[in-house]
Protein backbone atom coordinates (compact mmCIF):
# COMPACT_ATOMS: atom_id res chain seq x y z
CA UNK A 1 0.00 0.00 0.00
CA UNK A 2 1.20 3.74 -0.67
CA UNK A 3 1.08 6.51 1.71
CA UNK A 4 -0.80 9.01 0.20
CA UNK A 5 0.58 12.85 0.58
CA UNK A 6 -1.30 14.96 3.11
CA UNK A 7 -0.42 18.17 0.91
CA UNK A 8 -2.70 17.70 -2.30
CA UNK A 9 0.22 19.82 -3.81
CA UNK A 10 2.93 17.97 -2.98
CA UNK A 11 3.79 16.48 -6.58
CA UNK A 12 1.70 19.34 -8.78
CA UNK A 13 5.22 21.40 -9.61
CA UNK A 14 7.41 18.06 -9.81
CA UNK A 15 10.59 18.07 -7.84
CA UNK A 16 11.47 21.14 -5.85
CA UNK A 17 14.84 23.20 -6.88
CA UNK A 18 17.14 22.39 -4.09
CA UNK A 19 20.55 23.70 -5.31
CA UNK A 20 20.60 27.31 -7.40
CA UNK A 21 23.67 25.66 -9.30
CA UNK A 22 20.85 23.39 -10.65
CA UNK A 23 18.92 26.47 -12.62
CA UNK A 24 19.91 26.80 -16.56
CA UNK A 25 21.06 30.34 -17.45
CA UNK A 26 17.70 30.03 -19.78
CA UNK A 27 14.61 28.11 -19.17
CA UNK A 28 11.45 26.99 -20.39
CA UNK A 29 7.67 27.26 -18.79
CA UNK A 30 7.80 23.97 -17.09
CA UNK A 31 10.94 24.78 -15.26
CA UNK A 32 9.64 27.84 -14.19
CA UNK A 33 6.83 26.25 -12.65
CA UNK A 34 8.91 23.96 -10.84
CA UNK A 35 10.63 27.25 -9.60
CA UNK A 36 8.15 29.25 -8.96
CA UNK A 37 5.62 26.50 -7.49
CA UNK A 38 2.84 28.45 -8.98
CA UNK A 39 0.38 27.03 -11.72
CA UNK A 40 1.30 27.16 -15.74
CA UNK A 41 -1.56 29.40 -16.34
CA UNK A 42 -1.23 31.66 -13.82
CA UNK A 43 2.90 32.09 -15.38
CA UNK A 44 1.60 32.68 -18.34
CA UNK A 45 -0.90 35.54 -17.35
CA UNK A 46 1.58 37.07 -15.36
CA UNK A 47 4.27 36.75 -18.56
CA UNK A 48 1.45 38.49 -21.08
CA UNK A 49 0.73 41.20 -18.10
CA UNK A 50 4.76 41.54 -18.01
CA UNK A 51 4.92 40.93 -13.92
CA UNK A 52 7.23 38.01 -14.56
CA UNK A 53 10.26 39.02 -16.59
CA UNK A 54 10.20 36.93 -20.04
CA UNK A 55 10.24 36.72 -23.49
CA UNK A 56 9.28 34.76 -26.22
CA UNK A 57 10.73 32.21 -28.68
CA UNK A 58 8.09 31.35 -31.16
CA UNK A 59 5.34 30.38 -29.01
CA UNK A 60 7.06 29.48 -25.99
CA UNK A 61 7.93 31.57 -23.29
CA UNK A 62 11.96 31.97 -21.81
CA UNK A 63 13.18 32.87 -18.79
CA UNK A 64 16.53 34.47 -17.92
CA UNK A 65 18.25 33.14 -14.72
CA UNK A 66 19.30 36.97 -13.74
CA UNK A 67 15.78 38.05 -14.65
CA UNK A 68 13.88 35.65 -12.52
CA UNK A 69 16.66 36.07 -9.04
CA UNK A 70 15.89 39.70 -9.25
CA UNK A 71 11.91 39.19 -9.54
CA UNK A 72 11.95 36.48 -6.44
CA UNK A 73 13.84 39.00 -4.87
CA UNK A 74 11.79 41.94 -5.64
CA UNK A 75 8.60 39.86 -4.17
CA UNK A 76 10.85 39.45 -1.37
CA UNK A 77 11.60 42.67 -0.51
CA UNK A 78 7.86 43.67 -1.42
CA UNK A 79 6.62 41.53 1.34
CA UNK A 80 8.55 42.54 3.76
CA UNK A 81 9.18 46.15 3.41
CA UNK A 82 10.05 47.78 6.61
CA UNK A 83 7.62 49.94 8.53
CA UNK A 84 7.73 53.57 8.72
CA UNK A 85 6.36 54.51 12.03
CA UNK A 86 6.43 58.38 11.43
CA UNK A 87 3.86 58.02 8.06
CA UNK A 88 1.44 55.90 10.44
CA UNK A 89 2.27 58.73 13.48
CA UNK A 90 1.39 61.70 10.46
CA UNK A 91 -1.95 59.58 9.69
CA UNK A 92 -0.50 58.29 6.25
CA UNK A 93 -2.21 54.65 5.64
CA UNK A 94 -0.18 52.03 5.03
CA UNK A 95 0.13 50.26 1.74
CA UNK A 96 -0.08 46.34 1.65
């Protein structure tokens, strides 16, 4: 008998990137999904809506190594922007 996963997405994106030595300078759709852990079609939306850094080889999409580091990192930094206590003191809202 075999254990079932708990997490539903456990195998969805395939085997997780473990090792950044293991990313091609240039990859296809499918690796960025593994990457990314998000769904094909929502890549692709965010490619055409140009949130995700890519281009386009015929009908395929690419992705630059470089490119995609500085978007994680941008989400990153996004996320977890410090707080400025003196806007929130001078009534400014603050912006999620």
């Amino acid at each position: 008998m075999i254990a079932k996963s708990k997490n539903k997405n456990a195998n969805k994106y395939g085997k997780p990137i473990t090792d950044y030595a293991e990313i091609p300078v240039i990859f296809d759709i499918a690796f960025a999904v593994r990457l990314l852990r998000q769904d094909y079609y929502v890549i692709v939306k965010k490619c055409q809506r140009g949130e995700i850094p890519a281009f386009k080889i015929g009908r395929e999409w690419r992705f630059r190594k470089t490119d995609i580091e500085e978007y994680i990192n941008a989400q990153i930094n996004e996320r977890y922007k410090p707080i400025n206590y003196s806007d929130i003191a001078n009534g400014k809202e603050m912006s999620t």
